[in-house]
C-alpha atoms as a PDB file:
ATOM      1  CA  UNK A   1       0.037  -4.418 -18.132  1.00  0.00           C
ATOM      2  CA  UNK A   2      -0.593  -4.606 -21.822  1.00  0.00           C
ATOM      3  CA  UNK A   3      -2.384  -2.153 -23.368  1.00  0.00           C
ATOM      4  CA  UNK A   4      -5.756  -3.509 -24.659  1.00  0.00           C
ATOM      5  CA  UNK A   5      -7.261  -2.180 -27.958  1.00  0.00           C
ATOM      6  CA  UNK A   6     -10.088   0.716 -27.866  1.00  0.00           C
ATOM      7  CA  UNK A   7     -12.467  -1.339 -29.754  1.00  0.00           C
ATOM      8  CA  UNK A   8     -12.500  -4.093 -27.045  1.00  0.00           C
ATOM      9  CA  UNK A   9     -12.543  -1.299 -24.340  1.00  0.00           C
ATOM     10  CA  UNK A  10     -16.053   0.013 -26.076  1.00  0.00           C
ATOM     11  CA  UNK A  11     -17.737  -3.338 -25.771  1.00  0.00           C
ATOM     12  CA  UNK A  12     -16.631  -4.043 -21.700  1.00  0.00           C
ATOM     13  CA  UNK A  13     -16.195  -0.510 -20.358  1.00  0.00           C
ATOM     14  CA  UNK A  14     -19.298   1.626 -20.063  1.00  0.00           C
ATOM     15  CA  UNK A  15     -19.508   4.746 -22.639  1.00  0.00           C
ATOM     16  CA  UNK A  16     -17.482   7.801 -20.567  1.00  0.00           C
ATOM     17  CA  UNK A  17     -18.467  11.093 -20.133  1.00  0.00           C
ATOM     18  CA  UNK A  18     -16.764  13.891 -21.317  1.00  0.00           C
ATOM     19  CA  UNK A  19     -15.674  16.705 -19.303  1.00  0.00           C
ATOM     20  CA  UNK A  20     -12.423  17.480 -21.172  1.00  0.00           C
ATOM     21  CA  UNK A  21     -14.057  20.612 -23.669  1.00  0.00           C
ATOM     22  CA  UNK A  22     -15.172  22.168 -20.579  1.00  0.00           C
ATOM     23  CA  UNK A  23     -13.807  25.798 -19.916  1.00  0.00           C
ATOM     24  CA  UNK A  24     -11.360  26.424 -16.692  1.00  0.00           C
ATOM     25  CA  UNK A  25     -13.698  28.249 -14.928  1.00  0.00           C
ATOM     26  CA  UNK A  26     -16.503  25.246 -15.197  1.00  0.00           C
ATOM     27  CA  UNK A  27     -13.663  22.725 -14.026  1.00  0.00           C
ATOM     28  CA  UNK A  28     -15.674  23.339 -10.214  1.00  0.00           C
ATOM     29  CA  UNK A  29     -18.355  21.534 -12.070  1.00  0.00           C
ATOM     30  CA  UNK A  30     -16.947  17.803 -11.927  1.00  0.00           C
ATOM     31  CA  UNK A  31     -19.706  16.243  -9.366  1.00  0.00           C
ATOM     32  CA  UNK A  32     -19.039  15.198  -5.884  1.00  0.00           C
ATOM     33  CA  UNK A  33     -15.715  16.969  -5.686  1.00  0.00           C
ATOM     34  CA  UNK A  34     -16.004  19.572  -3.711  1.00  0.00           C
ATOM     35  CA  UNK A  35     -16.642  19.863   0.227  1.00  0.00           C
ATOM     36  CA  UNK A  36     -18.644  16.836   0.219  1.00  0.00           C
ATOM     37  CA  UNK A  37     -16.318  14.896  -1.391  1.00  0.00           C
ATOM     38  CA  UNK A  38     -13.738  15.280   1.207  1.00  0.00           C
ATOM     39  CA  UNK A  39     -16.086  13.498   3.747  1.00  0.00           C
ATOM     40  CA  UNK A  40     -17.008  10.890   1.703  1.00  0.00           C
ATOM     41  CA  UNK A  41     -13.458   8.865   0.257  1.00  0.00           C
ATOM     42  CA  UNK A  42     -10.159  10.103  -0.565  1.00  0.00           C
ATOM     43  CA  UNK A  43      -8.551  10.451  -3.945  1.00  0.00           C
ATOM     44  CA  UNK A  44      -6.212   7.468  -5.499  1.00  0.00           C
ATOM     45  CA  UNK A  45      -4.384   8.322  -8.539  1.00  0.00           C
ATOM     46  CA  UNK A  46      -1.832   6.711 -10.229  1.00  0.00           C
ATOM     47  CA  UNK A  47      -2.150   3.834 -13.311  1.00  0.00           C
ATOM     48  CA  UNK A  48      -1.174   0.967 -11.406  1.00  0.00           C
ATOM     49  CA  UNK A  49      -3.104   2.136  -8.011  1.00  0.00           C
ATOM     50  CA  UNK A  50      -6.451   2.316  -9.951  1.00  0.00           C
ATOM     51  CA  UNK A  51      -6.057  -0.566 -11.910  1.00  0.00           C
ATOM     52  CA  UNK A  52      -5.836  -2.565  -8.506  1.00  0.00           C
ATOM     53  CA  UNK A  53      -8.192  -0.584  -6.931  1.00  0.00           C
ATOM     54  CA  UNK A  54     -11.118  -1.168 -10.139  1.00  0.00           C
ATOM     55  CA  UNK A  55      -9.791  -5.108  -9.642  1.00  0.00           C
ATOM     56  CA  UNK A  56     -10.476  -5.261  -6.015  1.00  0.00           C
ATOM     57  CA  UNK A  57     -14.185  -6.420  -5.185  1.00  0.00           C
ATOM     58  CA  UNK A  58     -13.459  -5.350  -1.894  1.00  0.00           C
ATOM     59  CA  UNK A  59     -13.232  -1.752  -2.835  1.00  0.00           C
ATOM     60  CA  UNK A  60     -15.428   1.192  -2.916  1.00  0.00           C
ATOM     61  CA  UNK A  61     -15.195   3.452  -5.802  1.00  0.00           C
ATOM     62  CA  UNK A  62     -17.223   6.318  -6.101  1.00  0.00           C
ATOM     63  CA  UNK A  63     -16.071   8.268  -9.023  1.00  0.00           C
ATOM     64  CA  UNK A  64     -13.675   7.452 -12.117  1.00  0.00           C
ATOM     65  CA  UNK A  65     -11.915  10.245 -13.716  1.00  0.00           C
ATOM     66  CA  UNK A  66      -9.710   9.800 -16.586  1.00  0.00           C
ATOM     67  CA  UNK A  67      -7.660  11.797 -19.450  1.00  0.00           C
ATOM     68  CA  UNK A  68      -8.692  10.926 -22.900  1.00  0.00           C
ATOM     69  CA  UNK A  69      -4.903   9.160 -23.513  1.00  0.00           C
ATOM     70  CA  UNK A  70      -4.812   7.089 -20.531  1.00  0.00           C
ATOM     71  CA  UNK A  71      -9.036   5.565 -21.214  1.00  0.00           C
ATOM     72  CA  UNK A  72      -7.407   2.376 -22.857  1.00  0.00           C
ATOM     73  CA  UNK A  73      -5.000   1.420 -20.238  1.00  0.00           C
ATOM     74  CA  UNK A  74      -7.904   1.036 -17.655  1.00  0.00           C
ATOM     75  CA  UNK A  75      -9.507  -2.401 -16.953  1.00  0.00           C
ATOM     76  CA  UNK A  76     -13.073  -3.619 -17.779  1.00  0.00           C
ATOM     77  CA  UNK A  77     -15.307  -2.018 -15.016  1.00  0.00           C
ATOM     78  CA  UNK A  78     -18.934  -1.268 -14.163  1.00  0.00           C
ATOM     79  CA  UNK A  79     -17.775   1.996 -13.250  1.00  0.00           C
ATOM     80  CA  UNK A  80     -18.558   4.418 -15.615  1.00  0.00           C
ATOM     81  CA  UNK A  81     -15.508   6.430 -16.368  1.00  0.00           C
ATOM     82  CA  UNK A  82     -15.764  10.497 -17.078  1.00  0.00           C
ATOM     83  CA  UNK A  83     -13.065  12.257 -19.366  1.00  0.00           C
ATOM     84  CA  UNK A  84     -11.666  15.161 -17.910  1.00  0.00           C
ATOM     85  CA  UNK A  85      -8.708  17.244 -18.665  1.00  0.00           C
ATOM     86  CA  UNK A  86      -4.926  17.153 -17.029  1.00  0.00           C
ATOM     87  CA  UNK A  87      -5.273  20.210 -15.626  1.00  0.00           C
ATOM     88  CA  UNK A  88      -8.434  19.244 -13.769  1.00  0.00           C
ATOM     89  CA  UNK A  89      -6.842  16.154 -12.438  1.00  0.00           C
ATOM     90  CA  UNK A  90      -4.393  18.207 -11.281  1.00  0.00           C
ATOM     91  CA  UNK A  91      -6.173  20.630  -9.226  1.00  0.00           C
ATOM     92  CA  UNK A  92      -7.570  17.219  -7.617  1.00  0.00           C
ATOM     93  CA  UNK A  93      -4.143  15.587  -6.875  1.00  0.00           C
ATOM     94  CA  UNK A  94      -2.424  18.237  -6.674  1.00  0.00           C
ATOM     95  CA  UNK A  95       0.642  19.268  -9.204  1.00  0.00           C
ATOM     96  CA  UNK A  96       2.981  17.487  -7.782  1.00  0.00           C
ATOM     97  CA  UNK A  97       1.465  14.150  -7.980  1.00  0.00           C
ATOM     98  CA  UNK A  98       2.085  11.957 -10.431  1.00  0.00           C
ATOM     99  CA  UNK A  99      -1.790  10.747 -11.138  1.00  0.00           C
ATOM    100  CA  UNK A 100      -0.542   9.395 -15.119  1.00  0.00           C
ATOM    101  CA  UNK A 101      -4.007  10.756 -16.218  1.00  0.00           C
ATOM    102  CA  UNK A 102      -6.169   8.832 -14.318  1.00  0.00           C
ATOM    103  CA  UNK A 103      -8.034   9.596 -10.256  1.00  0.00           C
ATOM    104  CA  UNK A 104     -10.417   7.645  -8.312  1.00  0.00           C
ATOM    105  CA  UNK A 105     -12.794   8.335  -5.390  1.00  0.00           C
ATOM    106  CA  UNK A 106     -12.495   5.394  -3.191  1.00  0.00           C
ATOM    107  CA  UNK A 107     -13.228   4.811   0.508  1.00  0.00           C
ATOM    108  CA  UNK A 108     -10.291   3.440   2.659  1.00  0.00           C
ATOM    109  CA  UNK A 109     -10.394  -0.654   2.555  1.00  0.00           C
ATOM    110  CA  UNK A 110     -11.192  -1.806   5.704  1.00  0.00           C
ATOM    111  CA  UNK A 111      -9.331  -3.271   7.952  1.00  0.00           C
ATOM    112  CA  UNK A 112      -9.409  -7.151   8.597  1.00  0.00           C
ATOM    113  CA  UNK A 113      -8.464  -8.867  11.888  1.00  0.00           C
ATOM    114  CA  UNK A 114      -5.442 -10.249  12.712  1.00  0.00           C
ATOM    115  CA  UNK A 115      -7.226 -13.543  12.610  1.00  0.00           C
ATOM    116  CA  UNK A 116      -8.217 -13.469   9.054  1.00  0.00           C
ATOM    117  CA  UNK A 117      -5.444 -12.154   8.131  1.00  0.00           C
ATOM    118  CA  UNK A 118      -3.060 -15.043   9.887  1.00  0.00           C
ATOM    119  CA  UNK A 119      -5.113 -17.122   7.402  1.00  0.00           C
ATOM    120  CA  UNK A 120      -3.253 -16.491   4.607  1.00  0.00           C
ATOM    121  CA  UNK A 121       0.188 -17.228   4.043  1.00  0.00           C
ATOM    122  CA  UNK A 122       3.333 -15.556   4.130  1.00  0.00           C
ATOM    123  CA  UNK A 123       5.157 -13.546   6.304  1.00  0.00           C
ATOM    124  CA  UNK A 124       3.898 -10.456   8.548  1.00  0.00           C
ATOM    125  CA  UNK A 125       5.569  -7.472   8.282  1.00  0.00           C
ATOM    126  CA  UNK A 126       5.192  -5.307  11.482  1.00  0.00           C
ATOM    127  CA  UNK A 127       5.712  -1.260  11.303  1.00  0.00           C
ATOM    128  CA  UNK A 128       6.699   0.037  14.603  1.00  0.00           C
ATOM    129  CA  UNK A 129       5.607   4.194  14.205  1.00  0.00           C
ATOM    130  CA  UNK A 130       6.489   4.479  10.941  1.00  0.00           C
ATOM    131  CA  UNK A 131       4.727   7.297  10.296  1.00  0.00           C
ATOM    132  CA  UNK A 132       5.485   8.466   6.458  1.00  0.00           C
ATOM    133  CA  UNK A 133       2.977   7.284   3.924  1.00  0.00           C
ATOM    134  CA  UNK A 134       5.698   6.899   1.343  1.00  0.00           C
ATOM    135  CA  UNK A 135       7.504   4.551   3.037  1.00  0.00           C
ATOM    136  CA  UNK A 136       4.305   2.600   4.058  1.00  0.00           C
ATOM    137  CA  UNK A 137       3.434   2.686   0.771  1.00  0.00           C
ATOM    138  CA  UNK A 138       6.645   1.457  -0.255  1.00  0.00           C
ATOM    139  CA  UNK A 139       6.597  -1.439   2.319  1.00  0.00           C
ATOM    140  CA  UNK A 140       3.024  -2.528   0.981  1.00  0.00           C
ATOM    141  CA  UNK A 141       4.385  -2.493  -2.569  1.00  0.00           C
ATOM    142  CA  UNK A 142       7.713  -4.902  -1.706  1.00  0.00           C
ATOM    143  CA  UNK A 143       5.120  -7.049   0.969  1.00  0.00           C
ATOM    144  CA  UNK A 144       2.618  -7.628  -2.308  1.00  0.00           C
ATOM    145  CA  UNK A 145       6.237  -8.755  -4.700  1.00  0.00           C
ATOM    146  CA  UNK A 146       7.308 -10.941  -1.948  1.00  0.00           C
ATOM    147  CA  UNK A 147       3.856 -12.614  -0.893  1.00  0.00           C
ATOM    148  CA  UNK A 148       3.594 -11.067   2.239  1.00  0.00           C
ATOM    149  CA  UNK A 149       0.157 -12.150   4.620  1.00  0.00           C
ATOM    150  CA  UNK A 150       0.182  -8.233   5.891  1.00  0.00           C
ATOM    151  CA  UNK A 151       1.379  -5.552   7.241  1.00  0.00           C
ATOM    152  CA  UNK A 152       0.512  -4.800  10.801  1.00  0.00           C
ATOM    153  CA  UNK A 153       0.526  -1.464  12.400  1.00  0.00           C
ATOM    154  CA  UNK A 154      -0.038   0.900  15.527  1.00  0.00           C
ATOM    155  CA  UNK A 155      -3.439   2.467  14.406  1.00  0.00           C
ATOM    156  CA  UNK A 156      -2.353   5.693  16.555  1.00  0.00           C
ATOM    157  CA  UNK A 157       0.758   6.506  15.273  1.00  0.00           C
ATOM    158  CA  UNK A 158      -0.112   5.700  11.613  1.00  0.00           C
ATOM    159  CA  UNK A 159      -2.018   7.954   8.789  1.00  0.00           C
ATOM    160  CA  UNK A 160      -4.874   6.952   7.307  1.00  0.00           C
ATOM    161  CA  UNK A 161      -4.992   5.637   4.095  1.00  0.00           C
ATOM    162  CA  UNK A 162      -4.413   8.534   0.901  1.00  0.00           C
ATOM    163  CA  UNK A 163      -3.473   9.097  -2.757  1.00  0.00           C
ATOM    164  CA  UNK A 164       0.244   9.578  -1.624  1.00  0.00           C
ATOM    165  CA  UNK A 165      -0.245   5.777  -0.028  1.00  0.00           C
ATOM    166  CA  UNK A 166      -1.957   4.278  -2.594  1.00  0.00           C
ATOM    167  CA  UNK A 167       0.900   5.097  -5.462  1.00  0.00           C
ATOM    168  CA  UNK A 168       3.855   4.756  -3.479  1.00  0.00           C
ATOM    169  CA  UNK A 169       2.418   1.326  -2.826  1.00  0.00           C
ATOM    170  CA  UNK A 170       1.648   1.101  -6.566  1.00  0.00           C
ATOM    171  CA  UNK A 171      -1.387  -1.215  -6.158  1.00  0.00           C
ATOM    172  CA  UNK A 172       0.022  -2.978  -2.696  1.00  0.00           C
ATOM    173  CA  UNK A 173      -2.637  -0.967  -0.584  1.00  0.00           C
ATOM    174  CA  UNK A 174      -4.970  -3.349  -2.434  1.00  0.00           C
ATOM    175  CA  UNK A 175      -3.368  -6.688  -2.720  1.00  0.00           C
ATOM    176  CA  UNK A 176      -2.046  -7.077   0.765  1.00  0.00           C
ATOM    177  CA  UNK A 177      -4.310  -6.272   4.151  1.00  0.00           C
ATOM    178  CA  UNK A 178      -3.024  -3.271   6.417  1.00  0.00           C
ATOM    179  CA  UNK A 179      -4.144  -4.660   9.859  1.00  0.00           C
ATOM    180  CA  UNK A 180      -4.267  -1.665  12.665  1.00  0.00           C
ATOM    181  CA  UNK A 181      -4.204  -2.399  16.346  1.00  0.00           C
ATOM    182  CA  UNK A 182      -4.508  -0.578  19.212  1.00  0.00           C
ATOM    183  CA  UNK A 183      -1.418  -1.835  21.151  1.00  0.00           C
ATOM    184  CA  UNK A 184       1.795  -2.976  19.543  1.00  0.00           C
ATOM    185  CA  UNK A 185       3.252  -5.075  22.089  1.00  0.00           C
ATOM    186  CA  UNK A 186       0.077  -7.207  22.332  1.00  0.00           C
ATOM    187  CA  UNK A 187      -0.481  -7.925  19.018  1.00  0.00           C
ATOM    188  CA  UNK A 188       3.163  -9.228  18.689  1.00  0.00           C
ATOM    189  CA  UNK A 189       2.246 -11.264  21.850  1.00  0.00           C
ATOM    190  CA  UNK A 190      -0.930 -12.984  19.443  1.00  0.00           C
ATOM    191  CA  UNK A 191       1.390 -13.098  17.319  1.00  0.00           C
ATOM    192  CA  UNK A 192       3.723 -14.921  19.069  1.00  0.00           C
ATOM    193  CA  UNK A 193       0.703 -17.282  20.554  1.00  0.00           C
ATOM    194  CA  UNK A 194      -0.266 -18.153  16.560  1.00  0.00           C
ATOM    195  CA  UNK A 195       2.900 -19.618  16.133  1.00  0.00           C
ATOM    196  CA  UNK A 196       4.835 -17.130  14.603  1.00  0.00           C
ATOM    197  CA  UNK A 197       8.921 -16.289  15.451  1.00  0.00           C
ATOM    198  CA  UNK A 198       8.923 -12.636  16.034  1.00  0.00           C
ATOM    199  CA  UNK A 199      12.314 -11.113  14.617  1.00  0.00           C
ATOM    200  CA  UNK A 200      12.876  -7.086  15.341  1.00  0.00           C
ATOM    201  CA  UNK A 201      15.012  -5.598  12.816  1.00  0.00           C
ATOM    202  CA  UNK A 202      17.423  -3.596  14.377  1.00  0.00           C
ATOM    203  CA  UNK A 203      21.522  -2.361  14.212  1.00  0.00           C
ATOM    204  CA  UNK A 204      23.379  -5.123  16.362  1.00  0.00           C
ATOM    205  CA  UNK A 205      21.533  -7.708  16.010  1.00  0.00           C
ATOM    206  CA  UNK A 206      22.429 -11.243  14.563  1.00  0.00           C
ATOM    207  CA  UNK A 207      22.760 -11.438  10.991  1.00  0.00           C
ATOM    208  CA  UNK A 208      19.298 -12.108   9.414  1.00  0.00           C
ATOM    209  CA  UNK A 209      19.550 -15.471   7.500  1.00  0.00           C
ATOM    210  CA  UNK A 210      16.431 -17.161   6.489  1.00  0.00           C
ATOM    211  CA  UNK A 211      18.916 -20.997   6.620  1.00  0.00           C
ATOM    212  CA  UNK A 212      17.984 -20.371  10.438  1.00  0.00           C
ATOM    213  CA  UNK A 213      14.677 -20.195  10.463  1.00  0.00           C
ATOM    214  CA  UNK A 214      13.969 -23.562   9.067  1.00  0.00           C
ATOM    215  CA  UNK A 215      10.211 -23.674   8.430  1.00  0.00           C
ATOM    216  CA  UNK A 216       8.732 -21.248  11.306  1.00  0.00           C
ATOM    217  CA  UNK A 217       6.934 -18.631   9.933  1.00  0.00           C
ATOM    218  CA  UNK A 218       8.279 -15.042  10.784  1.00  0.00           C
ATOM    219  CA  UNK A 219       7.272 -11.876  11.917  1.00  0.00           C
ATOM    220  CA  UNK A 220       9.617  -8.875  10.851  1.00  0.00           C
ATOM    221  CA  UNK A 221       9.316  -6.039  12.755  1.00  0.00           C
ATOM    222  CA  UNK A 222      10.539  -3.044  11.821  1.00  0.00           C
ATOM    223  CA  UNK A 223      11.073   0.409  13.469  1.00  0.00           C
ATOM    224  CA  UNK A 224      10.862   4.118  12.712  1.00  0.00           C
ATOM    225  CA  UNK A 225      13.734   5.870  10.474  1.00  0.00           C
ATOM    226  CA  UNK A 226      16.111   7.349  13.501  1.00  0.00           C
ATOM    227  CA  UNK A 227      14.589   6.080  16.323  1.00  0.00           C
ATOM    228  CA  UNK A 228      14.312   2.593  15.660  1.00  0.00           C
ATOM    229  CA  UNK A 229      12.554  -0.443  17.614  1.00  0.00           C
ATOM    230  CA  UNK A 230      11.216   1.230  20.357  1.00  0.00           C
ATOM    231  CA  UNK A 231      11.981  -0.758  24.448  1.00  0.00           C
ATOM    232  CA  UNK A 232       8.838  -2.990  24.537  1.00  0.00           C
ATOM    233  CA  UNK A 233       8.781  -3.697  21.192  1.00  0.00           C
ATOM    234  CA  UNK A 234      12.008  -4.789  21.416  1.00  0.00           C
ATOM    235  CA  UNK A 235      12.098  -6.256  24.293  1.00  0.00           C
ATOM    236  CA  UNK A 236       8.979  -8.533  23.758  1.00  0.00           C
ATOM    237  CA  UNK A 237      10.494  -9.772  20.178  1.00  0.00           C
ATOM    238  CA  UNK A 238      11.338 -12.865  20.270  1.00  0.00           C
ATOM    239  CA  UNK A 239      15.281 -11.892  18.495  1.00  0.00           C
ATOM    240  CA  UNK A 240      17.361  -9.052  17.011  1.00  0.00           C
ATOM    241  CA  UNK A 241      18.607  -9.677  13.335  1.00  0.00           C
ATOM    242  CA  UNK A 242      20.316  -6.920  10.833  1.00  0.00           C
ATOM    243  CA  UNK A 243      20.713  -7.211   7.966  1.00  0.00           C
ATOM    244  CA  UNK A 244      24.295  -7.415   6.314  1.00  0.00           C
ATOM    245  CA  UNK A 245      26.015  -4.733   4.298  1.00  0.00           C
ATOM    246  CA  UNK A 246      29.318  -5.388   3.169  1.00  0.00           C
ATOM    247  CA  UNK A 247      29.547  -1.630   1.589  1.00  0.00           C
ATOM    248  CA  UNK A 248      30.624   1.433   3.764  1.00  0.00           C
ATOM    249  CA  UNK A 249      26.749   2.657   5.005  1.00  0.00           C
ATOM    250  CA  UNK A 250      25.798   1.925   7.776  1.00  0.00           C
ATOM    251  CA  UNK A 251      21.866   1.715   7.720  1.00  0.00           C
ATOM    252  CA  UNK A 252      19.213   1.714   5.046  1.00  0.00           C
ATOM    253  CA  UNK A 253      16.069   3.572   4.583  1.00  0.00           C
ATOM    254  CA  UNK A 254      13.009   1.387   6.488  1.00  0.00           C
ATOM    255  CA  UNK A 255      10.794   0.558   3.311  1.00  0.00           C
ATOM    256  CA  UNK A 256      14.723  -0.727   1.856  1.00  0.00           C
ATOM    257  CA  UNK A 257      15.521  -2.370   4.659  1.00  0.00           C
ATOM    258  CA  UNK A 258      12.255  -4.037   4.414  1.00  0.00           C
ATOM    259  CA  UNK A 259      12.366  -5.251   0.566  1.00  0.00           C
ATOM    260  CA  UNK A 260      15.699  -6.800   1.747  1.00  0.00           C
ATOM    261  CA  UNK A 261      14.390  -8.621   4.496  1.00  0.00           C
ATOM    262  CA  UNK A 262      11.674  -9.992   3.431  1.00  0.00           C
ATOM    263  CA  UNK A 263      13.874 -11.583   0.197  1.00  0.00           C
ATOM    264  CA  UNK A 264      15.905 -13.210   2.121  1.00  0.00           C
ATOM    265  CA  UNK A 265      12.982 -14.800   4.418  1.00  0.00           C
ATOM    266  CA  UNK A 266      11.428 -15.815   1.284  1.00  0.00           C
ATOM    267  CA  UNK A 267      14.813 -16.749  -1.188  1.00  0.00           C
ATOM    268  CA  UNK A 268      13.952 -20.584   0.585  1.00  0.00           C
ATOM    269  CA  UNK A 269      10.346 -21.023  -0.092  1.00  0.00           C
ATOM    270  CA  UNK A 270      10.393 -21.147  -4.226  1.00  0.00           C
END
């Protein structure tokens, strides 16, 4: 994104607070972000998480916190950014998260049905209990390069949405729809009654080749690192592809696997 000048930011973006002078022991003093906080929204960090995020009409942000450096890189927004320090956004985030100077309170997007989401193009990309929110994240981010419709998944086995999410996805959470059902095997079967060819991603399966497809419009399934499709799932897809590897490994890591995948379902349609 290119950096827009701080004279144009004063005229869009509403005057910020600052927070940054105070001491560390008033640092508790940021509002909202305490106990109640926790119940109400989770935090999203990251530059190109927030930018989506402020972009997203759809999205509920409660707070805007931002380091003095990284003000200019944010978008125009009605929502009135505060200035804090590093270190505060830190003890927000965490130390080990890379927030690039800037955290938002937001409240989980949520979910659309599988109906509306059907209604807009692309493939669907179908987790089968992939449970870490890095690779989710990761899958969101190549599903929003590759003009995925969604990603569906099993609303049991799945965490919620969080900061760790929302940057590994690096602004997918909020470009592409995470649909969460109830049971697998029947949404596939909707699925599956919509029109759509439902392809599980598995070891020893055909070789994935989007010159077979022709024009149906495909449902990738993919299953947990290890322990793969699981026996329904598999069972009620409607084939088994891989994906081919002429190097010596044997496998790749699911939100890999699924950048790959959906290229080559795609490679046809530009």
């Amino acid at each position: 994104m290119a950096r827009k000048s701080s004279s144009r930011l004063r005229a869009t973006i509403p005057p910020a607070h600052d927070l940054s002078r105070k001491r560390p022991n008033q640092e508790k003093g940021l509002p909202r972000t305490g106990k109640k906080a926790a119940a109400q929204g989770y935090w999203l960090y990251g530059i190109h998480s927030a930018v989506t995020a402020l972009q997203n009409p759809q999205r509920v942000v409660y707070e805007v916190l931002v380091t003095r450096d990284t003000l200019s890189l944010l978008p125009a927004t009605t929502h009135q950014p505060m200035v804090v320090d590093r270190e505060q956004l830190d003890s927000l985030c965490g130390r080990d998260a890379v927030h690039q100077g800037v955290c938002l309170r937001v409240e989980a997007l949520t979910p659309p049905s599988l109906e509306e989401a059907l209604e807009r193009p692309g493939p669907i990309l179908v987790l089968d209990q992939v449970t870490d929110p890095r690779n989710i994240g990761a899958i969101l981010r190549s599903a929003a390069a590759f003009g995925a419709a969604a990603v569906l998944v099993q609303d049991r086995n799945t965490p919620p949405e969080t900061g760790t999410m929302a940057k590994a996805a690096s602004g997918g959470l909020d470009v592409v729809p995470m649909i969460r059902e109830t049971n697998l095997s029947r949404a596939l079967s909707s699925l599956q009654q919509a029109g759509l060819w439902v392809i599980g991603l598995d070891a020893g399966g055909i070789r994935l080749n989007s010159d077979n497809l022709g024009n149906r419009r495909v449902a990738l399934v993919l299953g947990a690192e290890g322990a793969g499709l699981r026996r329904l799932t598999r069972e009620t897809c409607d084939e088994i592809a891989s994906i081919y590897m002429s190097g010596p490994m044997e496998s790749l890591n699911v939100s890999n696997a699924s950048a790959v995948a959906l290229y080559e379902l795609t490679r046809l349609s530009s």
